[in-house]
Protein backbone atom coordinates (compact mmCIF):
# COMPACT_ATOMS: atom_id res chain seq x y z
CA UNK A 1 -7.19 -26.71 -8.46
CA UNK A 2 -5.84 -26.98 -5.05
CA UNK A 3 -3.49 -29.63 -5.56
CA UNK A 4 -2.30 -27.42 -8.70
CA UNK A 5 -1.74 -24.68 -5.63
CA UNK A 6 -0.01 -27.41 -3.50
CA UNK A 7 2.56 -28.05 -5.84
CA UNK A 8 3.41 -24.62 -6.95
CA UNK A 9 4.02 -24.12 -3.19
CA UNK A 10 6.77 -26.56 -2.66
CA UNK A 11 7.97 -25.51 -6.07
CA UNK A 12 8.47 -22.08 -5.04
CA UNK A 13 10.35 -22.14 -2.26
CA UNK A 14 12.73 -19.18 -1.32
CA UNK A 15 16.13 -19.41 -1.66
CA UNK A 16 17.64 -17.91 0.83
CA UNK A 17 15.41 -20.13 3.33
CA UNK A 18 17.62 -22.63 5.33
CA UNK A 19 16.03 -25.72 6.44
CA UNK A 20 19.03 -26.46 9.27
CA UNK A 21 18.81 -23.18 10.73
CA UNK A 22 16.49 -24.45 13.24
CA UNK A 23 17.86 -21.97 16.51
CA UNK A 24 15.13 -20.00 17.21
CA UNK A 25 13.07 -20.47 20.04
CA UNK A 26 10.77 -18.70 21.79
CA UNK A 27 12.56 -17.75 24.35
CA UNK A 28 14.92 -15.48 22.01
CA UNK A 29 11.44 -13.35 21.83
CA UNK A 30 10.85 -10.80 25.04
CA UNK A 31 7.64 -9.13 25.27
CA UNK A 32 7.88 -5.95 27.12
CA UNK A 33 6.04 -6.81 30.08
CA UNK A 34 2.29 -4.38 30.37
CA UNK A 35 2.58 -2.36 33.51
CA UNK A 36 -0.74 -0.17 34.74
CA UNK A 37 1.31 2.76 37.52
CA UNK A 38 4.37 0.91 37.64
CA UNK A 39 2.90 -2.80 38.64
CA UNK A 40 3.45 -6.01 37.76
CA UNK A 41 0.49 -8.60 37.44
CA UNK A 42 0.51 -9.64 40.90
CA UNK A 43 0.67 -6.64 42.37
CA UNK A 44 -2.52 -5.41 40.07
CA UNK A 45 -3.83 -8.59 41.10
CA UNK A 46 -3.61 -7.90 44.82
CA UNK A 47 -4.58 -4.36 44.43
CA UNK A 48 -8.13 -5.34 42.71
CA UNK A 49 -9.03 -7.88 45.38
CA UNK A 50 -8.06 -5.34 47.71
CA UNK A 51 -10.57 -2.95 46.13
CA UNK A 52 -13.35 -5.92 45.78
CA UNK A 53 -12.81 -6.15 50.12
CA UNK A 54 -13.34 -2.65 50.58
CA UNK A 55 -16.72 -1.89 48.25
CA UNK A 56 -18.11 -4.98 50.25
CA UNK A 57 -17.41 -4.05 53.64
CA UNK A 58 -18.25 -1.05 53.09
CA UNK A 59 -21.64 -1.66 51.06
CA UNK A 60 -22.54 -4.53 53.80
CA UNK A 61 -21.77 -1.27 56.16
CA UNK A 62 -23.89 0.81 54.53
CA UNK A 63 -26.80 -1.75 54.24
CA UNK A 64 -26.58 -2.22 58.46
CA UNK A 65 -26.60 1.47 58.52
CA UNK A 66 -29.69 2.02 56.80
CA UNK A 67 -31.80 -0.58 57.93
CA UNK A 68 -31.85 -2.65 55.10
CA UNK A 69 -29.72 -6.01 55.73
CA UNK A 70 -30.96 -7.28 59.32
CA UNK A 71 -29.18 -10.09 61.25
């Protein structure tokens, strides 16, 4: 059954399908590149990290401030 389904698909093949026309690559293929407010992935990169910095300063902050982390 499946070598039945083999040979029916080299049988078949298209005919407008040629086997030299090997010039694609994928560089002929451009992906619009994702932006989130304008930024590329580095920037977005930066700009989370950034925000990571700041909630733990500020929570480490907030922990002296209330008593609850002690050196």
């Amino acid at each position: 059954m499946l070598d039945d389904l083999r040979r029916s698909a080299f049988e078949n093949e298209p005919d407008d399908f040629d086997s030299e026309d090997d010039t694609f690559t994928f560089d002929d293929v451009s992906r619009p590149e994702r932006q989130f407010l304008g930024m590329s992935a580095i920037e977005r990169m930066f700009l989370s990290i950034f925000f990571f910095m700041n909630v733990l300063v500020i929570g480490v902050a907030l922990l002296l401030a209330t008593g609850r982390l002690a050196f």
